[in-house]
Protein backbone atom coordinates (compact mmCIF):
# COMPACT_ATOMS: atom_id res chain seq x y z
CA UNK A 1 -10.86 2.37 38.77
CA UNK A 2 -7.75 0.86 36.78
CA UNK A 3 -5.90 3.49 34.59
CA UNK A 4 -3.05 1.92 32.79
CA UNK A 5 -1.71 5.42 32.10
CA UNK A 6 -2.36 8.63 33.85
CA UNK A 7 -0.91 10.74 30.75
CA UNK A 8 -3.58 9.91 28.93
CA UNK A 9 -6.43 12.22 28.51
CA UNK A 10 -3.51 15.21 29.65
CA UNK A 11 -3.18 13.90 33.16
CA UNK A 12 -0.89 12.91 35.26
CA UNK A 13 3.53 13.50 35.12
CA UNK A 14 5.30 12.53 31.92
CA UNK A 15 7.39 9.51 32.69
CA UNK A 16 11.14 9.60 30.83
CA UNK A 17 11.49 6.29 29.18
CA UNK A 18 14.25 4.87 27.54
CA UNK A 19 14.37 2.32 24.92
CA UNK A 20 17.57 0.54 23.96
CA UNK A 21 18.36 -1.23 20.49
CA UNK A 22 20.37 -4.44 20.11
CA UNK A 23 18.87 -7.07 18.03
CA UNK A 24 15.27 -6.48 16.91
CA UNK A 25 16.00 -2.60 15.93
CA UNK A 26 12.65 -2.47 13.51
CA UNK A 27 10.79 -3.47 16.02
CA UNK A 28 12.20 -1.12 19.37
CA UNK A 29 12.26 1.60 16.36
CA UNK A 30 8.48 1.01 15.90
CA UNK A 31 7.42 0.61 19.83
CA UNK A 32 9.62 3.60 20.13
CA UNK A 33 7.58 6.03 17.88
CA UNK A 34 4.33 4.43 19.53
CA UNK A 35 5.28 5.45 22.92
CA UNK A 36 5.37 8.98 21.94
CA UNK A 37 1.97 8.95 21.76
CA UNK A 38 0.76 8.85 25.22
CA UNK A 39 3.27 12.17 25.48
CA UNK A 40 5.75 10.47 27.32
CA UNK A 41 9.50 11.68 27.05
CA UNK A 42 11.51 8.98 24.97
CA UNK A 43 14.88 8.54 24.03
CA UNK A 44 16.48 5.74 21.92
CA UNK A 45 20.22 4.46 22.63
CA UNK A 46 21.43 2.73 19.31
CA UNK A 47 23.85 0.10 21.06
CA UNK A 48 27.08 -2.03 20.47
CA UNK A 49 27.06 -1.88 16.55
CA UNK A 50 25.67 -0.33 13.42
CA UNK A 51 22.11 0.17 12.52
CA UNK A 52 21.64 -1.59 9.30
CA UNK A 53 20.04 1.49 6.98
CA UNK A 54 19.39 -0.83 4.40
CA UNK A 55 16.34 -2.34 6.23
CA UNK A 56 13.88 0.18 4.32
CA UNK A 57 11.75 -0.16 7.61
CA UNK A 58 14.51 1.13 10.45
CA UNK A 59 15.15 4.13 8.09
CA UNK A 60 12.10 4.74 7.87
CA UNK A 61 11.21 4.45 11.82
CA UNK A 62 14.74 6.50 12.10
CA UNK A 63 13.64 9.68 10.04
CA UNK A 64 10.26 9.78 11.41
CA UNK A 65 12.39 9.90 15.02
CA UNK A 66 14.48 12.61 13.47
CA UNK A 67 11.61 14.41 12.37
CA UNK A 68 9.88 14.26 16.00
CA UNK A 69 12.83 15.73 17.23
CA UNK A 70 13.49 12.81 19.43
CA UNK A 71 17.13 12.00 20.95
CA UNK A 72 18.81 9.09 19.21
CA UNK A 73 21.95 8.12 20.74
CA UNK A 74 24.44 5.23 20.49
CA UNK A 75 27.83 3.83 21.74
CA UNK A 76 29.13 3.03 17.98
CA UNK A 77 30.74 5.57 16.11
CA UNK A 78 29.45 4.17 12.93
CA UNK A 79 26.15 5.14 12.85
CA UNK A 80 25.51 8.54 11.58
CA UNK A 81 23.36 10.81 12.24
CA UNK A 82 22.88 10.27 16.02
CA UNK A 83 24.46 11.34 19.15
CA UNK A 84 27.83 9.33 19.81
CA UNK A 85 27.87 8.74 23.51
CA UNK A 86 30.65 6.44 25.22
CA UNK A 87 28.81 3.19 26.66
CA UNK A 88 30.03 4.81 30.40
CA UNK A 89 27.73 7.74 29.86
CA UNK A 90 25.26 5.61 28.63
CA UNK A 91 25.11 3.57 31.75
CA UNK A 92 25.30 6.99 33.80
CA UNK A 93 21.99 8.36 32.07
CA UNK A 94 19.74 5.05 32.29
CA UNK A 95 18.87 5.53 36.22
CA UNK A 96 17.42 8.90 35.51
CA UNK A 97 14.02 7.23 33.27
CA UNK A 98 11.36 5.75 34.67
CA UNK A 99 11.18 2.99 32.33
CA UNK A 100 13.87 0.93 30.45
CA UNK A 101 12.36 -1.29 27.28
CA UNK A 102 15.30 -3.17 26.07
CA UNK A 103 15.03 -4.81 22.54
């Protein structure tokens, strides 16, 4: 028998996945909060320039984060309200998850 994930259904280890935001940040917002859901650990790195707030939708996708107490970090000192981290120490943490989704 196939199973797709073993953390469904409460079994199995919970994978650490990371998902890093570049161009399409709506959408790697949005997979971001879906992933969650299969009670994975997920963190988001924000990465190489500012998160436009004034897409209604990434705020959106960004407080619900906030509100899941989810880490949201990022290399650019511009955006507020996450977790500055220097793109070295980015690099250092990305080995450590099981899974990188790059958007």
């Amino acid at each position: 028998m196939l199973r797709l994930n073993s953390n469904i259904g409460g079994g199995g280890v919970q994978k650490k996945i990371a998902v890093l935001v570049r161009d399409r940040a709506s959408e790697a917002l949005r997979m971001s909060l879906g992933l969650i859901l299969v009670d994975d650990l997920v963190d988001v790195y924000v990465l190489d320039k500012k998160l436009d707030a004034t897409q209604e939708e990434a705020a959106s996708h960004i407080e619900i984060l906030k509100e899941m107490d989810m880490h949201i970090y990022t290399n650019c000192r511009e955006n507020e309200g996450m977790e500055y981290l220097p793109a070295g120490e980015v690099a250092a943490r990305l080995p450590g998850y099981d899974h990188i989704l790059a958007y």
